[in-house]
Protein backbone atom coordinates (compact mmCIF):
# COMPACT_ATOMS: atom_id res chain seq x y z
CA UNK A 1 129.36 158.59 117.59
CA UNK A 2 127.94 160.31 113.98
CA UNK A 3 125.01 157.77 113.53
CA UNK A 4 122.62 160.53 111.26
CA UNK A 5 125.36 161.07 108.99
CA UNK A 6 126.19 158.89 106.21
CA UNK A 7 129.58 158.22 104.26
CA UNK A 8 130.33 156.29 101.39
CA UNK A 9 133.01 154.00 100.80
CA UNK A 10 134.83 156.63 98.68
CA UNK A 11 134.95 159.42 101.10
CA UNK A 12 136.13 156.85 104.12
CA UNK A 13 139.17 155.72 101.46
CA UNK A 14 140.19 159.74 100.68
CA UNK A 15 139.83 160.33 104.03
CA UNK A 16 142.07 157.57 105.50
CA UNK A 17 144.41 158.18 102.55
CA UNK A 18 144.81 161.98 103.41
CA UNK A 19 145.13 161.04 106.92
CA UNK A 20 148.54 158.64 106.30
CA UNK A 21 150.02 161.61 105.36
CA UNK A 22 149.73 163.29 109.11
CA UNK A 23 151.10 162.78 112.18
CA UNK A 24 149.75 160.03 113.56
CA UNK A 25 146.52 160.10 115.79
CA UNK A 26 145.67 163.62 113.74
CA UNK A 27 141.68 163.40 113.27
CA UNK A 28 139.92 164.85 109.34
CA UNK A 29 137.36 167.30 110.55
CA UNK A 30 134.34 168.11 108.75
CA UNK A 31 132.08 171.49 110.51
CA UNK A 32 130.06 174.72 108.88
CA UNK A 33 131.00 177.49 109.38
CA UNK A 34 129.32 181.04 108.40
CA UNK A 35 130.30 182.55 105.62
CA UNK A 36 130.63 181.80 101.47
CA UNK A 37 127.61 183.53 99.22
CA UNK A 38 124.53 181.66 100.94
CA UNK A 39 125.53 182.08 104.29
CA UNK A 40 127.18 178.46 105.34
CA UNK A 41 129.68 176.70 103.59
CA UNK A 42 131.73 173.12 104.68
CA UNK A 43 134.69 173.21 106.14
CA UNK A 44 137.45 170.17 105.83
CA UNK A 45 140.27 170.50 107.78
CA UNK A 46 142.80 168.21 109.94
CA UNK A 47 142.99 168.12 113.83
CA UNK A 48 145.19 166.95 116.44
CA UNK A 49 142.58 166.43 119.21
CA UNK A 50 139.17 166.25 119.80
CA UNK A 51 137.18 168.65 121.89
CA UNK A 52 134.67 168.04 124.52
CA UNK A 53 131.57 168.83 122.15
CA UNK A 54 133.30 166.34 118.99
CA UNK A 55 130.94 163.89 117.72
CA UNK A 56 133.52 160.57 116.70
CA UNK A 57 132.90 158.34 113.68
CA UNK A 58 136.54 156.26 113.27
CA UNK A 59 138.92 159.29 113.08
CA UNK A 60 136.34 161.86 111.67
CA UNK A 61 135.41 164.51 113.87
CA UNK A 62 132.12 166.26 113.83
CA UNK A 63 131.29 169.11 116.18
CA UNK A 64 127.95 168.83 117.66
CA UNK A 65 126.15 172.25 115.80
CA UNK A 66 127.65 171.02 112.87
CA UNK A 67 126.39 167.70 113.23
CA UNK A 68 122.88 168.64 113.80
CA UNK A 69 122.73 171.13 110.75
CA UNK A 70 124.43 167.96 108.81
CA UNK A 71 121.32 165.17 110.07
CA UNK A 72 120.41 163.30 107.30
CA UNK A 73 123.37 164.20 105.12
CA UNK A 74 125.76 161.84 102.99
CA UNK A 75 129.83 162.66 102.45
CA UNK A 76 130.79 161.68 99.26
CA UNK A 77 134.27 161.87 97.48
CA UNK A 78 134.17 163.05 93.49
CA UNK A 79 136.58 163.03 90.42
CA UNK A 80 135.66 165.82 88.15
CA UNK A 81 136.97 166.99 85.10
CA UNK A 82 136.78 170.01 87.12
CA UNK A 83 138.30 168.69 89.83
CA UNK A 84 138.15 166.20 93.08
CA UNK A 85 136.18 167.00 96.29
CA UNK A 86 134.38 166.23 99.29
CA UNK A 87 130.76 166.47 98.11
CA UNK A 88 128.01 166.71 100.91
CA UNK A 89 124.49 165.98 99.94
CA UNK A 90 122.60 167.66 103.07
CA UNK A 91 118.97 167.45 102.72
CA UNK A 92 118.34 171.01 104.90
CA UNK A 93 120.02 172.42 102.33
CA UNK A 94 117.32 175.13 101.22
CA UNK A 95 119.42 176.69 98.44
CA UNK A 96 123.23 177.06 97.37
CA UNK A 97 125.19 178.89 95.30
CA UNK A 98 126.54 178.40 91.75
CA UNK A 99 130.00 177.22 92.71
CA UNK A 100 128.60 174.34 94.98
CA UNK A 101 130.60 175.73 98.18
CA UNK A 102 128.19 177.51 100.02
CA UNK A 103 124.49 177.34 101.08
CA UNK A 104 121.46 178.08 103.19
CA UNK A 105 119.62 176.50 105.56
């Protein structure tokens, strides 16, 4: 179970919503992977089953490196002129970059 990781309302309604539109029993996944201009950078996608290391919150999936480096951190869905997103607020987030994707720890 994610316990250390917070999401709002939003997020758990985009979530659910994008997940009507898969298979059924598919799972969102949220992990970090290496990479972007700061070094780490989210990664959404959708899975089919969880593996032995998957931290479970409803039918989010959270692998357990990615759950530690997220500790503390909120999931957030926003509407922006620019755009909609998934919007993290991570609070070992030491420094990201100027298009909001990537960071460092």
């Amino acid at each position: 179970m994610i316990k250390e990781i917070k999401f709002t309302d939003k997020a758990i309604k985009q979530i659910n919503s994008l997940l009507s539109t898969k298979d059924k029993g598919s799972f969102f996944r949220i992990a970090i992977k290496g990479g972007g201009c700061s070094g780490f950078q989210y990664d959404f996608s959708f899975d089919k089953n969880a593996q032995k290391d998957d931290l479970i919150h409803q039918n989010i999936l959270i692998d357990k490196a990615s759950a530690d480096l997220l500790k503390g951190s909120e999931v957030d869905y926003v509407e922006e002129l620019i755009g909609n997103s998934f919007k993290i607020s991570n609070p070992q987030t030491k420094s990201s970059c100027g298009c909001g994707v990537s960071f460092s720890l």
